[in-house]
Protein backbone atom coordinates (compact mmCIF):
# COMPACT_ATOMS: atom_id res chain seq x y z
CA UNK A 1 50.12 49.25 19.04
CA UNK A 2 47.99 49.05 15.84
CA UNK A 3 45.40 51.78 15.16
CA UNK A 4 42.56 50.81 12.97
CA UNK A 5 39.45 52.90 11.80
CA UNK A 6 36.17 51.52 12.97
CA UNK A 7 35.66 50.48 9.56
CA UNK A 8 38.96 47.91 9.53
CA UNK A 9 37.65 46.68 12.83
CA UNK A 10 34.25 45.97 11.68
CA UNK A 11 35.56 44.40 8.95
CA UNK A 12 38.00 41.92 11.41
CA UNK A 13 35.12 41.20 13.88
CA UNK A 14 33.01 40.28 11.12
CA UNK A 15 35.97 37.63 9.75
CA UNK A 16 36.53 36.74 12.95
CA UNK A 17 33.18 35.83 13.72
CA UNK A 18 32.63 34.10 10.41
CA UNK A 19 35.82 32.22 10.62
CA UNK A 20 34.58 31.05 14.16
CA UNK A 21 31.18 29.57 12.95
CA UNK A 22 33.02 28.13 10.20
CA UNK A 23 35.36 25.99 12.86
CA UNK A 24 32.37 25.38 14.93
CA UNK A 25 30.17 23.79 12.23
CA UNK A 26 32.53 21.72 11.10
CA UNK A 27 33.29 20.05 14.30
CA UNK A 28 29.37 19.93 15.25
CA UNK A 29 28.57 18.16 11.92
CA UNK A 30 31.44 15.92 12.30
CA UNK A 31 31.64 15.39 15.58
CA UNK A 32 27.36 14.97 16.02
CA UNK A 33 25.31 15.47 12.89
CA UNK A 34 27.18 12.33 11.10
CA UNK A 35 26.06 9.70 14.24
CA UNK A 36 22.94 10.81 14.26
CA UNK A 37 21.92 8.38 11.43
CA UNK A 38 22.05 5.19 11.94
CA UNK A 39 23.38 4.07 8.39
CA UNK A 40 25.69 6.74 8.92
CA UNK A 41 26.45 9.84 6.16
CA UNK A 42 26.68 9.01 2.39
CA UNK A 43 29.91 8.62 0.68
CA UNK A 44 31.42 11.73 0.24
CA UNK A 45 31.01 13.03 -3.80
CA UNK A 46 30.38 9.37 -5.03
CA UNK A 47 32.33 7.45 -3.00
CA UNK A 48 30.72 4.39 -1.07
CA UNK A 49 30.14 5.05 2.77
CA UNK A 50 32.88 2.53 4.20
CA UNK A 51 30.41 0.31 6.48
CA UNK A 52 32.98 -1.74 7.26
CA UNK A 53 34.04 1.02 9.67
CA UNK A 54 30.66 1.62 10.66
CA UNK A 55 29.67 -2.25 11.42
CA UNK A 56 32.71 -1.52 13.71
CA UNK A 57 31.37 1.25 15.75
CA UNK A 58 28.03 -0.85 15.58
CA UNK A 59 30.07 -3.76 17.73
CA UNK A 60 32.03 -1.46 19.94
CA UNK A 61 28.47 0.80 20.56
CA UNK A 62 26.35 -2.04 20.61
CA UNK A 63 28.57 -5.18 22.13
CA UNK A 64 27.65 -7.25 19.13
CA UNK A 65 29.15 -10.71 19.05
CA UNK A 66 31.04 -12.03 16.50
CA UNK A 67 28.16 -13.68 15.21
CA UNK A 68 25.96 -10.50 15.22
CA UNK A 69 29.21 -8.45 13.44
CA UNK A 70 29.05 -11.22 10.65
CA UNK A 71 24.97 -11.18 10.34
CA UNK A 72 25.07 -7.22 10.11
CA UNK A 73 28.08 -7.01 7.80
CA UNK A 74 25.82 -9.49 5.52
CA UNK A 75 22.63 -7.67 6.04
CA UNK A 76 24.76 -4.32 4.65
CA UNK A 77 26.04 -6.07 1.98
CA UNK A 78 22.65 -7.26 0.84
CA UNK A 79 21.59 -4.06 1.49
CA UNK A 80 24.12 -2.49 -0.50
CA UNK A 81 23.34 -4.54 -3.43
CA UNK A 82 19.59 -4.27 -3.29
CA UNK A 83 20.36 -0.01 -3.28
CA UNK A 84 22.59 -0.21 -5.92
CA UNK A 85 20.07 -2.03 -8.03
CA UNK A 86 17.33 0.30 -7.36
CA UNK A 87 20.19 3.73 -8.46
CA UNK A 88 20.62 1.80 -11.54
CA UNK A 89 16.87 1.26 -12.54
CA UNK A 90 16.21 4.85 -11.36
CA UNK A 91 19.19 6.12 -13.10
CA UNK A 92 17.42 4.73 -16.20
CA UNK A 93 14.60 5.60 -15.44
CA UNK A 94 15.52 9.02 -15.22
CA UNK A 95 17.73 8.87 -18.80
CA UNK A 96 14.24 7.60 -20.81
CA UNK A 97 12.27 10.49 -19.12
CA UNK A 98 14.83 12.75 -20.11
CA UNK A 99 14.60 11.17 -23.75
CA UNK A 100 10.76 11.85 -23.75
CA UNK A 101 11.49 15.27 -22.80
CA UNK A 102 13.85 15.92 -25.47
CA UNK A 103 11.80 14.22 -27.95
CA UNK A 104 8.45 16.42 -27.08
CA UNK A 105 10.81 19.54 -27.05
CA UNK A 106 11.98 19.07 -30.55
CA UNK A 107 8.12 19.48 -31.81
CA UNK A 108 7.93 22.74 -29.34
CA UNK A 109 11.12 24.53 -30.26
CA UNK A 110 12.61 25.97 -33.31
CA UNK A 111 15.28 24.59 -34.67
CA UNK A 112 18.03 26.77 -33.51
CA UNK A 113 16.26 26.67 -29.95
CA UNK A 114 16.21 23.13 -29.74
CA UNK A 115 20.15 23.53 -30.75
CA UNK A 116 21.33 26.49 -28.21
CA UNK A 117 19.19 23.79 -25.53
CA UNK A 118 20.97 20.88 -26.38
CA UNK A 119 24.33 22.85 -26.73
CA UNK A 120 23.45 24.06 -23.23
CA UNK A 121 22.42 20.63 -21.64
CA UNK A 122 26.21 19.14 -23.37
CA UNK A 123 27.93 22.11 -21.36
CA UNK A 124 26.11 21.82 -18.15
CA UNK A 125 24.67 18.43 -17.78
CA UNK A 126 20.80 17.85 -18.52
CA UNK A 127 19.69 18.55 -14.75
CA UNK A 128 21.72 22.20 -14.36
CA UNK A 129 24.25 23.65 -12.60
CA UNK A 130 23.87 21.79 -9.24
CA UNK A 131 25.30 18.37 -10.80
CA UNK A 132 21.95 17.05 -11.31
CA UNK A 133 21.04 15.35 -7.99
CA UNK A 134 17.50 17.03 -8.23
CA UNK A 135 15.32 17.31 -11.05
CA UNK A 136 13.12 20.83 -12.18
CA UNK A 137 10.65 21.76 -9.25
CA UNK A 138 7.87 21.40 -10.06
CA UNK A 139 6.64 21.56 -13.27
CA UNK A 140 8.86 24.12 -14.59
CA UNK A 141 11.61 23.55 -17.08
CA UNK A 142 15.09 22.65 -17.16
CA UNK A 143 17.03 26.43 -16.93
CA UNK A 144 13.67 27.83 -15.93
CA UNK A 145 14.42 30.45 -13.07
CA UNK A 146 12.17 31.07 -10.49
CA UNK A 147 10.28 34.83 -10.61
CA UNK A 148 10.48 37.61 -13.25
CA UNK A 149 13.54 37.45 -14.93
């Protein structure tokens, strides 16, 4: 049989055991974390949550009528439009706060800062690394790090 030094097998256990949690997470969040809400998860990166799938499960869960399927397929749609409203007015929201910011750093920074910034923000997107879900905590900011550097 194989022979490995207790190194090798400390290494494998600790794969093994890794690989293992990774299986089991995925089938707790999909199989229980995702029904826990009861508009369901969000689209995955961008993409609308299908609630046409979810109105389903509402009828086979719930024993909706047809009547009550067509109410709370309208009520999502009306819903959905409402939401998507409110992303777009936050969206620019965001974009003239972001202007502001830019404008009141141009009076703070030297030229060639304000450059290397805005050279910065083109390659990584105004909000950071993370894709920009989340603004700066706090009142630090943007690129700020948290701690001494």
């Amino acid at each position: 049989m194989f022979s490995f030094s207790p190194r090798t097998q400390a290494v494998l256990l600790f794969m093994g055991i890794f690989a293992l949690g990774l299986v089991c997470g995925t089938i707790v969040e999909r199989k229980f974390l995702r029904s826990l809400s009861p508009l369901g998860p969000p689209g995955a990166r961008g993409r609308p949550y299908d609630y046409n799938r979810m109105i389903d499960r509402m009828g086979q869960d719930l024993d909706l009528s047809d009547e009550q399927k067509g109410a709370v397929r309208a009520a999502f749609q009306e819903y959905r439009r409402e939401i998507d409203t409110v992303r777009r007015q936050i969206g620019e929201d965001m974009r003239s706060q972001e202007q502001k910011l830019r404008e009141k750093l141009k009076t703070i920074l030297t030229p060639e800062q304000f450059a290397k910034f805005e050279e910065k923000n083109r390659r990584q997107g105004f909000r950071g690394r993370g894709g920009g879900r989340r603004g700066p905590p706090g009142d630090r900011p943007p690129g700020s790090r948290r701690g001494p550097p």
